[in-house]
C-alpha atoms as a PDB file:
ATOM      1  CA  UNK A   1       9.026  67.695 -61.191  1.00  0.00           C
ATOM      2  CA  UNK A   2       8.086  69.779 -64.322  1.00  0.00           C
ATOM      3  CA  UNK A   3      11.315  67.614 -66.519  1.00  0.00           C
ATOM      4  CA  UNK A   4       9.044  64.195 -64.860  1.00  0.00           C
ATOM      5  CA  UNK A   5       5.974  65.317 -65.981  1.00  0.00           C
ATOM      6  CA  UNK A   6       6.943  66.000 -69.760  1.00  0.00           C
ATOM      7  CA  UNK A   7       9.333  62.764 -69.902  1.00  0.00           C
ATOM      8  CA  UNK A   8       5.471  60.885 -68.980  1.00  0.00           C
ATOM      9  CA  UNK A   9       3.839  62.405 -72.086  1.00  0.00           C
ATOM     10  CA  UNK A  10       4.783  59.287 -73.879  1.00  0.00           C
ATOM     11  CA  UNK A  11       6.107  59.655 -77.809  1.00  0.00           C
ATOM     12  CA  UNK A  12       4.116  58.220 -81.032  1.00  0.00           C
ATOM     13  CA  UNK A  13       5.800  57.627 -84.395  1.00  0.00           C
ATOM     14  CA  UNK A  14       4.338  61.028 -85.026  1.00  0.00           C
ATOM     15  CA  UNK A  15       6.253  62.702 -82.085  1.00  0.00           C
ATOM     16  CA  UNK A  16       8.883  60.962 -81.543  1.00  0.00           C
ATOM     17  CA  UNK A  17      12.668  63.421 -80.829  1.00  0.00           C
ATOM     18  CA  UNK A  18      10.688  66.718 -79.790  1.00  0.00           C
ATOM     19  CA  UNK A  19      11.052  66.314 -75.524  1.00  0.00           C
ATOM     20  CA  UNK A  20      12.851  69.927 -76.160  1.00  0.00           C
ATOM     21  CA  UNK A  21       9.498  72.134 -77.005  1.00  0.00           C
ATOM     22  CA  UNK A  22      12.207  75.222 -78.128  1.00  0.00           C
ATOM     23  CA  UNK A  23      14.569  72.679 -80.602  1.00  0.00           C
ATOM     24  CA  UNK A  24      11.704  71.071 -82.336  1.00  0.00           C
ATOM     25  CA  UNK A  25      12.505  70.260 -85.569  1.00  0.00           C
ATOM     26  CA  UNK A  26       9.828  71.701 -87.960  1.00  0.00           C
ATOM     27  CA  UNK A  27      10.418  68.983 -90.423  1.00  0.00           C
ATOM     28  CA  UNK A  28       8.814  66.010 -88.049  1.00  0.00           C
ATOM     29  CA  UNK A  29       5.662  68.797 -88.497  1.00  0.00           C
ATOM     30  CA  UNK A  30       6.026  69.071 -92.016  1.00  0.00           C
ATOM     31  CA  UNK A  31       6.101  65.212 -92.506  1.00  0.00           C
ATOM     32  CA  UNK A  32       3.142  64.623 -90.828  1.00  0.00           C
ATOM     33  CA  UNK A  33       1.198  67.199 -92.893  1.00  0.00           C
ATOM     34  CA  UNK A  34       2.293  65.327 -96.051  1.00  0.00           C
ATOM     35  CA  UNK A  35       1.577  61.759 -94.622  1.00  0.00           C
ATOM     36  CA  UNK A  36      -1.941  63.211 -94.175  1.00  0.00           C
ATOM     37  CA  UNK A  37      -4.883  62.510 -96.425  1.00  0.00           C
ATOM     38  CA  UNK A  38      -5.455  65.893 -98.394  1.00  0.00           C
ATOM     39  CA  UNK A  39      -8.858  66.748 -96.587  1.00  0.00           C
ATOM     40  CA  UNK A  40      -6.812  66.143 -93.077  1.00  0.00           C
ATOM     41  CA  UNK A  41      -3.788  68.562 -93.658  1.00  0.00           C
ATOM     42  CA  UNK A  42      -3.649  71.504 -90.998  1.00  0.00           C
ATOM     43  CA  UNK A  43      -2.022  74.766 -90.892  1.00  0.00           C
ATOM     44  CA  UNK A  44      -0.490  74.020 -87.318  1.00  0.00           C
ATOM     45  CA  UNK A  45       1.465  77.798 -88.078  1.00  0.00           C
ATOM     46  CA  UNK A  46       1.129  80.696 -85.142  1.00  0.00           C
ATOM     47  CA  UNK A  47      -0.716  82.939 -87.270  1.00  0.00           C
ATOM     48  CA  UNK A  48      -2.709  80.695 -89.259  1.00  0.00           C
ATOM     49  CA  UNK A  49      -6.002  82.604 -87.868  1.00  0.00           C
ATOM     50  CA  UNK A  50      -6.569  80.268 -84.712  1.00  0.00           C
ATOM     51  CA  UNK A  51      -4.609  81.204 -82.284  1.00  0.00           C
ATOM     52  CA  UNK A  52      -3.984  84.214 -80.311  1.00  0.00           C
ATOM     53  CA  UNK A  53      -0.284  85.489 -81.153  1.00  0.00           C
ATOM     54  CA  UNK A  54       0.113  88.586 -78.817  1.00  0.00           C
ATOM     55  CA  UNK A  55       3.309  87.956 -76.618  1.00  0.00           C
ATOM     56  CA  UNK A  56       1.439  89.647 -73.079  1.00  0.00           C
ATOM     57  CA  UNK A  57      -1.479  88.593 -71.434  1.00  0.00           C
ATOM     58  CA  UNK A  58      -3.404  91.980 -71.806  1.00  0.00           C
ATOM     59  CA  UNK A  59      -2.826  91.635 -75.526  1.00  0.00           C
ATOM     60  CA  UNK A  60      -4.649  88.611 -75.799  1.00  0.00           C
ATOM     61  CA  UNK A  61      -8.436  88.923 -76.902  1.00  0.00           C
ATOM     62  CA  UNK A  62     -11.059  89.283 -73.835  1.00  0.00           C
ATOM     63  CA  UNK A  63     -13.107  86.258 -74.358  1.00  0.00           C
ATOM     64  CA  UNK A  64      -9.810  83.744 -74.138  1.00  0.00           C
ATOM     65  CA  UNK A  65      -8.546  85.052 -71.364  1.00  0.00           C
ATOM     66  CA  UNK A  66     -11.945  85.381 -69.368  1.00  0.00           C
ATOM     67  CA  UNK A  67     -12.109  81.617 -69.954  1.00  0.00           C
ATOM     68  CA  UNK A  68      -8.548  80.957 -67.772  1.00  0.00           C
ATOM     69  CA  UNK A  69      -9.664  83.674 -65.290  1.00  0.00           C
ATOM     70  CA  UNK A  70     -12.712  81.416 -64.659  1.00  0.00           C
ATOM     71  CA  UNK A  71     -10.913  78.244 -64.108  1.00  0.00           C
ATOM     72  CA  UNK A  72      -8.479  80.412 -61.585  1.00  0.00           C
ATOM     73  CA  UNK A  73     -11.632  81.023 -59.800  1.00  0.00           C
ATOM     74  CA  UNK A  74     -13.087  77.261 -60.078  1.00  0.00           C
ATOM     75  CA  UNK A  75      -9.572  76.372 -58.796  1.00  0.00           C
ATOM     76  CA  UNK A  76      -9.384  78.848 -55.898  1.00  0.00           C
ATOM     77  CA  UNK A  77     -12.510  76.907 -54.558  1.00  0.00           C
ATOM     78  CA  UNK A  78     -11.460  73.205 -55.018  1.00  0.00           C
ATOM     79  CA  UNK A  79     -11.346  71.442 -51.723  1.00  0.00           C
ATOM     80  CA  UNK A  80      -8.367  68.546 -52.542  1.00  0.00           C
ATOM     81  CA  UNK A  81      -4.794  69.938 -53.288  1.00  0.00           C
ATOM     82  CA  UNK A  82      -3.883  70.559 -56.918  1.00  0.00           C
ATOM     83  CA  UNK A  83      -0.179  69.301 -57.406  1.00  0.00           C
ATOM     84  CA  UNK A  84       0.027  68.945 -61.387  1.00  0.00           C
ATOM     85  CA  UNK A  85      -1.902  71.012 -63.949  1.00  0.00           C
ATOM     86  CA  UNK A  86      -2.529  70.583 -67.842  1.00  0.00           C
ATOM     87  CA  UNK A  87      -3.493  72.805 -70.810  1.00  0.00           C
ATOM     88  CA  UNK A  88      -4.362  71.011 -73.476  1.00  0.00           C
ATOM     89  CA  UNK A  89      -4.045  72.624 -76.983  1.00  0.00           C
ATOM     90  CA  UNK A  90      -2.380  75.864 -74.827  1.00  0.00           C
ATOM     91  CA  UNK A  91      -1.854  77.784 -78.178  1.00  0.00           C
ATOM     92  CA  UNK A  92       1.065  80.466 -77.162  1.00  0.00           C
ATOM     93  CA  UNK A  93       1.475  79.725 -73.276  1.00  0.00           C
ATOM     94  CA  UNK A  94      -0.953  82.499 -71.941  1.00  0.00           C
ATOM     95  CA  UNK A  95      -3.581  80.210 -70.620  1.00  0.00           C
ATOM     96  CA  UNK A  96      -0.807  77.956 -69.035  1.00  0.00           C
ATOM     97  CA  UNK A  97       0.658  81.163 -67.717  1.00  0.00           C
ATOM     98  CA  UNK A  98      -2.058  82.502 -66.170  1.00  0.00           C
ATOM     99  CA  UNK A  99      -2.698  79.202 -64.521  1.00  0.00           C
ATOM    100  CA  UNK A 100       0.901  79.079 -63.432  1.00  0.00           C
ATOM    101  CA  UNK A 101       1.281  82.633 -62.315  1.00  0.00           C
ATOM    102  CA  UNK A 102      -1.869  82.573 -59.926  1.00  0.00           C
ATOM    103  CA  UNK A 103      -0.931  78.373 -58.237  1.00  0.00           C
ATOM    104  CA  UNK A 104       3.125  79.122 -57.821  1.00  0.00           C
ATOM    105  CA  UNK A 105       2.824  75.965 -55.751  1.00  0.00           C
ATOM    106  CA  UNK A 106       1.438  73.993 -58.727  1.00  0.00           C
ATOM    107  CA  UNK A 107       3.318  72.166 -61.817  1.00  0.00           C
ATOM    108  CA  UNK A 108       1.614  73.162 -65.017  1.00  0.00           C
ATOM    109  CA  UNK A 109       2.136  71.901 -68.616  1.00  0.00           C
ATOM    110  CA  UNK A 110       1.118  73.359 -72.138  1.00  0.00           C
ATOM    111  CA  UNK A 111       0.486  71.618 -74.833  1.00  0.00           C
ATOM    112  CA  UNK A 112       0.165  72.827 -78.549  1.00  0.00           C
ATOM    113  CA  UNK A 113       0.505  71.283 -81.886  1.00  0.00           C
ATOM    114  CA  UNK A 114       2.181  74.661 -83.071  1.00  0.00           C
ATOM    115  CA  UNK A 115       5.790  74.369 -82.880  1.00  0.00           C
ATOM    116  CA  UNK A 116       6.162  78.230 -83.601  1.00  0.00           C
ATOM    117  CA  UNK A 117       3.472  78.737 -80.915  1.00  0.00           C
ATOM    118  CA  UNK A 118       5.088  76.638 -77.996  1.00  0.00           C
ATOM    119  CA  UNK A 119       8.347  78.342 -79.277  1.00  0.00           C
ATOM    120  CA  UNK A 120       6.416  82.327 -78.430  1.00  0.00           C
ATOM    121  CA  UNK A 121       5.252  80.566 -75.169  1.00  0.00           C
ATOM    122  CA  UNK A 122       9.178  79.559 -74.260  1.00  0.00           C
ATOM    123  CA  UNK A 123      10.414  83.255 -75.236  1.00  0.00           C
ATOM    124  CA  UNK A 124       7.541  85.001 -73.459  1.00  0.00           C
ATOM    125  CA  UNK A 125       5.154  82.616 -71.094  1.00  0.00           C
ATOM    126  CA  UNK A 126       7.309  80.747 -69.209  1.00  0.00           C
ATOM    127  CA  UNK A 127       7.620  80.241 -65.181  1.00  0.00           C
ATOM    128  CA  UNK A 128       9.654  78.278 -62.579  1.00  0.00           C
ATOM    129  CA  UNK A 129       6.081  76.526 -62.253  1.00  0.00           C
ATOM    130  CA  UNK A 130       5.482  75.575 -66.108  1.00  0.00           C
ATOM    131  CA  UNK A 131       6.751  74.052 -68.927  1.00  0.00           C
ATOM    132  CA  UNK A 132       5.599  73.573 -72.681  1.00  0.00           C
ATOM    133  CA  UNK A 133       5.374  70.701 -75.105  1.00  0.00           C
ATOM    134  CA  UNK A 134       4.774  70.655 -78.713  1.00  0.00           C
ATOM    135  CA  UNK A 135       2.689  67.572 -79.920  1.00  0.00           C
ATOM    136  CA  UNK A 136       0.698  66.832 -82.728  1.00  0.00           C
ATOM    137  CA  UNK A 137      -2.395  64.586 -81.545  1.00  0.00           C
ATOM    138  CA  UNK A 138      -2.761  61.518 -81.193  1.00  0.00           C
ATOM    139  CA  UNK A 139      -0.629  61.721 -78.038  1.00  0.00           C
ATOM    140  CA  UNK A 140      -0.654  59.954 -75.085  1.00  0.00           C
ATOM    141  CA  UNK A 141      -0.715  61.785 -71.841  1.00  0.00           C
ATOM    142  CA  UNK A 142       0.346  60.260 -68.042  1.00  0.00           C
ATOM    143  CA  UNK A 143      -2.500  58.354 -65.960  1.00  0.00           C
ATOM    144  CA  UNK A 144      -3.611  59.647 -63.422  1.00  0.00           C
ATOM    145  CA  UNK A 145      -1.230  62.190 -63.264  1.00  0.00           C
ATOM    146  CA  UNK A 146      -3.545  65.824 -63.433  1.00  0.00           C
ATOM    147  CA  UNK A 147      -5.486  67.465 -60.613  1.00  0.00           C
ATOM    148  CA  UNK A 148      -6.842  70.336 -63.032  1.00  0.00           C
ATOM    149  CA  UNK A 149      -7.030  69.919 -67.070  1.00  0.00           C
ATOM    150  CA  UNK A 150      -7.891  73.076 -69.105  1.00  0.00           C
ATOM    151  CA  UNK A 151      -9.207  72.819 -72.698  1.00  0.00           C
ATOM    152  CA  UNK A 152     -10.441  75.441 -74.204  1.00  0.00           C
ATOM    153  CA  UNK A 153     -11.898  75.937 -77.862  1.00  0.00           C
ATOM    154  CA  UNK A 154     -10.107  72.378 -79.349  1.00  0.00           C
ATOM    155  CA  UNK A 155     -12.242  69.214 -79.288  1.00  0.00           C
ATOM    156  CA  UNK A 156     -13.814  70.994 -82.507  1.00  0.00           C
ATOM    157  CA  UNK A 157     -10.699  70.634 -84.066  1.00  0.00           C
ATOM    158  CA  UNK A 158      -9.942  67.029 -83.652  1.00  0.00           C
ATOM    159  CA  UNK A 159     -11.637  64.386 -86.360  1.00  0.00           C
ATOM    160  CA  UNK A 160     -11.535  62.026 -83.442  1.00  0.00           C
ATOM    161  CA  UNK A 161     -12.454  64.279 -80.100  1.00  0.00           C
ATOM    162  CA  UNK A 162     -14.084  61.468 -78.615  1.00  0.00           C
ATOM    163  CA  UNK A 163     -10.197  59.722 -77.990  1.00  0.00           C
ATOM    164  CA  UNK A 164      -8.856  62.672 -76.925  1.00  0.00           C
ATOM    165  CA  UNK A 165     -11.591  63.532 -74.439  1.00  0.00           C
ATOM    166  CA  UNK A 166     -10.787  59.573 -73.115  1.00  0.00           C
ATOM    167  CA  UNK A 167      -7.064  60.346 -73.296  1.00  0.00           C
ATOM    168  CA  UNK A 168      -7.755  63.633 -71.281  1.00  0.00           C
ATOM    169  CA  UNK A 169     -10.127  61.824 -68.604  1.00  0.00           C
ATOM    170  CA  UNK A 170      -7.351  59.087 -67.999  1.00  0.00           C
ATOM    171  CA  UNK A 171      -5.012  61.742 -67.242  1.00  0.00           C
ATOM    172  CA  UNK A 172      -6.847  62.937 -64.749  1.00  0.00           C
ATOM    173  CA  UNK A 173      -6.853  62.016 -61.148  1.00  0.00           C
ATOM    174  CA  UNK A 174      -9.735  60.610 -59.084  1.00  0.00           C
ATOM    175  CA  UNK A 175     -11.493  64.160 -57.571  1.00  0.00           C
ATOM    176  CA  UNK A 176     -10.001  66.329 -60.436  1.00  0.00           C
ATOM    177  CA  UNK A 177     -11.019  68.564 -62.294  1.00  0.00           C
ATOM    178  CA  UNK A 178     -11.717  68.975 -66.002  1.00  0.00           C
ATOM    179  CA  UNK A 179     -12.788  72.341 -67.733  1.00  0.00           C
ATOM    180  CA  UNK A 180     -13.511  72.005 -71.861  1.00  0.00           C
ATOM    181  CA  UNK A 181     -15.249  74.241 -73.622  1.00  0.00           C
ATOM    182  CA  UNK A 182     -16.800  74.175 -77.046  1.00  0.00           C
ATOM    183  CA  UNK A 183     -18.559  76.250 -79.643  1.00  0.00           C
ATOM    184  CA  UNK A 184     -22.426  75.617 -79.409  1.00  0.00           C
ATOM    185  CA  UNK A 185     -24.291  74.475 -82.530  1.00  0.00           C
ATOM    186  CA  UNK A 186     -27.630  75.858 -80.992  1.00  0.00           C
ATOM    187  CA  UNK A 187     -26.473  79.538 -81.166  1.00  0.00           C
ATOM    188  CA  UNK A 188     -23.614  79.632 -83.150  1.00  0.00           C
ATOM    189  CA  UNK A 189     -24.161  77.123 -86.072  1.00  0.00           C
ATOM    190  CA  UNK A 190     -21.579  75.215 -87.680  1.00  0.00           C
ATOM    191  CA  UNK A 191     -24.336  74.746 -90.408  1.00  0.00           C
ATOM    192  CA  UNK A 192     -24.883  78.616 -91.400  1.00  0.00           C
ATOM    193  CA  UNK A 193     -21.337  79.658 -90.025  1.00  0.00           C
ATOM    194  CA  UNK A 194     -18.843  77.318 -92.346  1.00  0.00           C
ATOM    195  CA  UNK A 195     -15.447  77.131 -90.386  1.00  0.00           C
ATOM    196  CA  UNK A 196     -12.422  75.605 -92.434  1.00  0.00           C
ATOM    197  CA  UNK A 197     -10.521  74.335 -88.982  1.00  0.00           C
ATOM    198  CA  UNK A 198     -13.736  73.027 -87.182  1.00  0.00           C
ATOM    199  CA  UNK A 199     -15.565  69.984 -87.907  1.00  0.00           C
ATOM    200  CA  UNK A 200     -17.870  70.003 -85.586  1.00  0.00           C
ATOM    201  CA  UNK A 201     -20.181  72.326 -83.143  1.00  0.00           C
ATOM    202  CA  UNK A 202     -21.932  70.846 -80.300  1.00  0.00           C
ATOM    203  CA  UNK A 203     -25.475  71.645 -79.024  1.00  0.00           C
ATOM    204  CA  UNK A 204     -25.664  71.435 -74.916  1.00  0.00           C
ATOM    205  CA  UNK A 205     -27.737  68.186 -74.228  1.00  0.00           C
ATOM    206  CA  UNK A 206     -25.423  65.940 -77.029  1.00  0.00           C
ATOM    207  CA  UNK A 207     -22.073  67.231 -75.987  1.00  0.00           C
ATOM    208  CA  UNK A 208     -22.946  66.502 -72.119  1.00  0.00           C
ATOM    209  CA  UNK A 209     -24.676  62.872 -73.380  1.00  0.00           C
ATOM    210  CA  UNK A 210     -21.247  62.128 -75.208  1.00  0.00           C
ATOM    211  CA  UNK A 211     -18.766  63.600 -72.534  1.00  0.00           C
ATOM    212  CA  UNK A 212     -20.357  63.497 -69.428  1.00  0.00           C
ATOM    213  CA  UNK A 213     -21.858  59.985 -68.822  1.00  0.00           C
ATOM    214  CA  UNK A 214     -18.931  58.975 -66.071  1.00  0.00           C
ATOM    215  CA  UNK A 215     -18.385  62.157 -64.910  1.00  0.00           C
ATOM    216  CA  UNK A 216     -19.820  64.048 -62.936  1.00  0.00           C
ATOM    217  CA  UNK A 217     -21.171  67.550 -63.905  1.00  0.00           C
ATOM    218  CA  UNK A 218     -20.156  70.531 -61.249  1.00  0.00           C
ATOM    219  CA  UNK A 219     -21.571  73.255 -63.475  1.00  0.00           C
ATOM    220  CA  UNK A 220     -21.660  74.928 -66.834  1.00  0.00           C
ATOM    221  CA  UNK A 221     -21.279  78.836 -68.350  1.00  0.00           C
ATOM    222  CA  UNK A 222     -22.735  80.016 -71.681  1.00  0.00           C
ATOM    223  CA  UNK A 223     -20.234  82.878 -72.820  1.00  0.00           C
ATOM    224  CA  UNK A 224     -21.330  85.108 -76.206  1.00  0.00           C
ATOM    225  CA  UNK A 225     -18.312  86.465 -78.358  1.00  0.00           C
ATOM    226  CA  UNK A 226     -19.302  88.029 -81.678  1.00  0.00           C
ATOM    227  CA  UNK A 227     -22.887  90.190 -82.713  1.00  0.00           C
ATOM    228  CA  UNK A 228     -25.044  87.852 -85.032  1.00  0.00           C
ATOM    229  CA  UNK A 229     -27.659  88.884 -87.198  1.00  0.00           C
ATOM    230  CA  UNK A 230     -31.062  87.828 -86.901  1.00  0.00           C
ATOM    231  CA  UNK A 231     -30.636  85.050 -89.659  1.00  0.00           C
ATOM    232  CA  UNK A 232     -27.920  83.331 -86.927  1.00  0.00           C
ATOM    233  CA  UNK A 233     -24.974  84.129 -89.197  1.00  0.00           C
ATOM    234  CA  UNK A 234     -21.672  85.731 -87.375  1.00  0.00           C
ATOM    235  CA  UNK A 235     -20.797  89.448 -88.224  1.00  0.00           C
ATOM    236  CA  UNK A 236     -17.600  88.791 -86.669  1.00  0.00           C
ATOM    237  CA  UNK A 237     -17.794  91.963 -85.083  1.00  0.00           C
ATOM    238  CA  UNK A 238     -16.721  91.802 -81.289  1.00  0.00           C
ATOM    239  CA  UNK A 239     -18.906  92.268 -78.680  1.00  0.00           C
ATOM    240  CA  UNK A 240     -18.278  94.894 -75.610  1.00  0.00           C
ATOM    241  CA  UNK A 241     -15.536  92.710 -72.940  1.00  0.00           C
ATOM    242  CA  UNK A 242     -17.953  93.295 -70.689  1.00  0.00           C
ATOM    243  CA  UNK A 243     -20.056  90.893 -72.163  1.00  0.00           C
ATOM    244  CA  UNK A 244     -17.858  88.237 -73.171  1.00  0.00           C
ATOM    245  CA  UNK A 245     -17.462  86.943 -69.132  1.00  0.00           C
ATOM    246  CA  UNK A 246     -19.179  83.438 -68.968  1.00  0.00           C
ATOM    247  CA  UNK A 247     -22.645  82.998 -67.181  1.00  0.00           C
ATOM    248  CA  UNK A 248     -23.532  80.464 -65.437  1.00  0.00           C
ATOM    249  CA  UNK A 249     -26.569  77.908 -66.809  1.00  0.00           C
ATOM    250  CA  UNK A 250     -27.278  80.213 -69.340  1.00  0.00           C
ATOM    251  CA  UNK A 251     -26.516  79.188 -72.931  1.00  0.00           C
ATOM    252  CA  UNK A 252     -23.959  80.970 -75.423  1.00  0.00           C
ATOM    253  CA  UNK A 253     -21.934  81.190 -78.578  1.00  0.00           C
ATOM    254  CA  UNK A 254     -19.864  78.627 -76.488  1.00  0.00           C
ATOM    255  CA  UNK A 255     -20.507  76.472 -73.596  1.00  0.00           C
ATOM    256  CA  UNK A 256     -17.981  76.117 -71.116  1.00  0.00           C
ATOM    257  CA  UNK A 257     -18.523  72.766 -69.160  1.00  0.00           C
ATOM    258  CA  UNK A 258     -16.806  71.866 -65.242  1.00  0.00           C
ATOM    259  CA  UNK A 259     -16.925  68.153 -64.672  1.00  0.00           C
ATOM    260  CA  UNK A 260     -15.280  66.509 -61.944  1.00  0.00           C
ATOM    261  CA  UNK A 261     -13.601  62.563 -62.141  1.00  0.00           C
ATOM    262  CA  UNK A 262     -15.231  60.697 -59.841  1.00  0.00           C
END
């Protein structure tokens, strides 16, 4: 089932040879980058300061993997069976693994633009239950195909995040579940907090008018990562993990958002 599911995600000219996620050839990545208007090149590299690059869970930074442990627990609670499972911009497989290692019954597939990342997910995240993919968006993902979709910290990221929010909700089954989350321009501002791989934040009320309209809204978790000073700029200085665990309907550094296709 897991070979099915990543012979569906469905090749551009941008993508097209890299159905092996461990024998991509960096060169299709290094052609796009140079097709690329100047002000749209990306560092897509594993340690290019976006990604989390520890090769265990318990290295991986409290406030990522609080998010996953969440959408276990959202999971754990969903009437209808969950078959098939997607992480979309998985980074180095921990997410996907966590998902993977907590459903053994369920198919789950990572997917990074980071060939070098989906390469440290192969060597160190994988499962009987998983698999991982490297593609550069725009892809196109199966219809109708995903009972849960993760995606965490990446609509930011993407010029166009309204088409991949539509490709992600046509992926997703009838009763599934989708859980996003995304920096919020209310407390942590884009504005007064410059971010060279972002380019956008989202305050609550226009993220759920612009993603939410046809879906329907199960619940939402603020979740507060750094100390800011009183001026609302980031000290980048780490909370206590204690503090980094989402709560529910109250606002944070980022919003974490549960919708459900309908």
């Amino acid at each position: 089932m897991l070979k099915q599911m990543l012979k569906l995600l469905k090749n551009d000219k941008n993508n097209q040879g890299i159905n092996n996620p461990v024998s991509d050839n960096i060169s299709n990545i290094e052609q796009e980058i140079v097709d690329k208007p100047i002000s749209d090149i990306k560092d897509y590299s594993l340690y290019s300061g976006e990604r989390q690059t520890a090769n265990t869970v318990e290295g991986i930074r409290r406030d990522h993997t609080s998010r996953y442990e969440l959408a276990i627990d959202i999971m754990l609670k969903k009437e209808e069976p969950i078959l098939n499972g997607a992480d979309i911009f998985c980074g180095n497989g921990y997410g996907t693994y966590m998902l993977s290692s907590n459903f053994s019954n369920v198919n789950f597939i990572g997917i990074d633009g980071s060939s070098e990342a989906i390469n440290e997910a192969n060597i160190n995240f994988t499962r009987e239950n998983n698999i991982f993919s490297n593609k550069l968006y725009p892809f196109t993902l199966p219809v109708n195909t995903f009972d849960i979709i993760t995606c965490f910290e990446s609509l930011e990221h993407v010029d166009k995040d309204g088409l991949l929010f539509d490709e992600i909700k046509k992926s997703c089954k009838s009763n599934g579940l989708i859980i996003v989350s995304v920096p919020n321009e209310e407390i942590h501002s884009l504005v007064l907090n410059p971010h060279k791989f972002h380019f956008r934040h989202y305050t609550h009320s226009d993220f759920l008018d612009k993603f939410g309209t046809d879906l329907e809204l199960i619940t939402w978790y603020g979740q507060n990562v750094y100390k800011f000073d009183e001026s609302g700029v980031n000290t980048h200085q780490l909370l206590n993990e204690v503090d980094m665990y989402p709560i529910e309907h109250v606002q944070g550094q980022v919003n974490i958002y549960v919708f459900k296709k309908r």
